[in-house]
Protein backbone atom coordinates (compact mmCIF):
# COMPACT_ATOMS: atom_id res chain seq x y z
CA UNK A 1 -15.23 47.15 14.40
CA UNK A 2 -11.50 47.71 15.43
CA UNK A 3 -8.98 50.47 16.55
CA UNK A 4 -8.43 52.23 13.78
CA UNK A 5 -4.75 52.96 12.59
CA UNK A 6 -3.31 56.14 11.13
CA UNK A 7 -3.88 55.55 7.83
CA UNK A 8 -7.28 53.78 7.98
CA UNK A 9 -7.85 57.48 10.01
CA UNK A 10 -6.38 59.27 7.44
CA UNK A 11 -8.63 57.75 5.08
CA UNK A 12 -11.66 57.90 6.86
CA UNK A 13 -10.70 61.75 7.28
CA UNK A 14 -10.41 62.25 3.06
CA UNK A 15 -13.66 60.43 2.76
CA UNK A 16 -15.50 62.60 5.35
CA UNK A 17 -13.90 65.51 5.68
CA UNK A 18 -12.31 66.07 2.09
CA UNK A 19 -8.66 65.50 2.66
CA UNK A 20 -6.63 63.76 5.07
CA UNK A 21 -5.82 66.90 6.81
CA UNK A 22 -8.96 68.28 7.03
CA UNK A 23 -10.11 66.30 11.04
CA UNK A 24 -11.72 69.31 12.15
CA UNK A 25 -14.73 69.27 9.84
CA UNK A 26 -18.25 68.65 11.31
CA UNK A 27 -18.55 66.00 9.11
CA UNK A 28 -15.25 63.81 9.87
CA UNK A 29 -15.79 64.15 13.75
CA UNK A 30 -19.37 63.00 13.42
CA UNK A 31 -17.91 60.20 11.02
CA UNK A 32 -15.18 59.73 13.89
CA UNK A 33 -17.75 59.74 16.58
CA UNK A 34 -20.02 56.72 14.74
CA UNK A 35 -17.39 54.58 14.37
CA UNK A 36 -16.45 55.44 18.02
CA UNK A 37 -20.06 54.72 19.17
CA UNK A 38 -20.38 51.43 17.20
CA UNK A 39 -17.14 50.04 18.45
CA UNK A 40 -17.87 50.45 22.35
CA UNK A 41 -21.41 49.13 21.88
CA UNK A 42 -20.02 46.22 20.02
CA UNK A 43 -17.70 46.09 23.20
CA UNK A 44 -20.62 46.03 25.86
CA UNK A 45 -22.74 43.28 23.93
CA UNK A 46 -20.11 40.96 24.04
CA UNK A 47 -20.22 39.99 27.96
CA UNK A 48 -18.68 43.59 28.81
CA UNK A 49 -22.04 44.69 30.39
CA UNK A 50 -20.86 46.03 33.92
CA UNK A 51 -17.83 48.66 32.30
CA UNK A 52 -19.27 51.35 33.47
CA UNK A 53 -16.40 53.70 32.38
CA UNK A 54 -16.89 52.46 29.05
CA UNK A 55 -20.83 53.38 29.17
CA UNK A 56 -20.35 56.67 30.59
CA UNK A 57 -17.59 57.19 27.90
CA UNK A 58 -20.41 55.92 25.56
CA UNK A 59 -23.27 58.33 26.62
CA UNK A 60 -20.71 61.15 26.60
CA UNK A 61 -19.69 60.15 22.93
CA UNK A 62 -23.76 60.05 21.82
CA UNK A 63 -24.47 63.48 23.05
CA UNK A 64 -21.79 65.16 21.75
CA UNK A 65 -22.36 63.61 18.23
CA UNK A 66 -25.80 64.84 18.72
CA UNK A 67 -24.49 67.96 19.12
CA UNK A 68 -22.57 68.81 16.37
CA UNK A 69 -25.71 66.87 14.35
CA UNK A 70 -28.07 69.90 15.67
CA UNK A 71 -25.11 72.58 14.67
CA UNK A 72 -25.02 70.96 11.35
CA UNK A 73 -27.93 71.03 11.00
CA UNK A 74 -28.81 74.67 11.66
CA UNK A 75 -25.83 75.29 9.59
CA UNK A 76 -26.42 73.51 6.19
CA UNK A 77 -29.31 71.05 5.65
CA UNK A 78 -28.12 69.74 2.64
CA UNK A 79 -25.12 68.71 4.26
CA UNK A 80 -26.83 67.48 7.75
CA UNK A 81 -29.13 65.39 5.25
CA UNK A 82 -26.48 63.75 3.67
CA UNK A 83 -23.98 62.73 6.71
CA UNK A 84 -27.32 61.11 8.33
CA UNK A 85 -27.61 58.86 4.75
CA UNK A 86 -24.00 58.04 4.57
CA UNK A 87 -23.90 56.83 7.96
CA UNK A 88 -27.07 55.48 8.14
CA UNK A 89 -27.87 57.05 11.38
CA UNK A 90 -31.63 56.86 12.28
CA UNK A 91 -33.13 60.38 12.45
């Protein structure tokens, strides 16, 4: 649960999105987005419970993963189905 650098992004970006180039995908910016998510929560639990900034940031983050979760969704199923197993986001 750290910062990532550029090449652990560049990874995460061929794993997700299909090549390291490729950070516009659905996929890699939901990918982006949970690892986002998980790293401020993991920031709040430990004694950072009044950063409100970082909550709001939080929220923000959550709805617009959701989002492009519903557009995927609507989009391609198969595809929706298999970010929310990879990721191991309840659904």
């Amino acid at each position: 649960m750290s910062i990532l650098t550029a090449e652990a992004k560049k990874a995460f970006f061929k794993e997700y999105g299909g090549s390291e180039g490729n950070t516009g995908s659905v996929e890699a910016q939901i990918a982006m987005l949970t690892h986002r998510i998980s790293h401020i929560t993991g920031h709040l639990k430990d004694n950072n419970k009044k950063d409100f900034s970082s909550t709001h940031s939080l929220i923000k983050m959550v709805g617009q993963r959701r989002s492009l979760l519903t557009y995927l969704a609507k989009k391609d199923i198969n595809k929706y189905r298999a970010i929310i197993e990879k990721l191991n986001l309840r659904k």
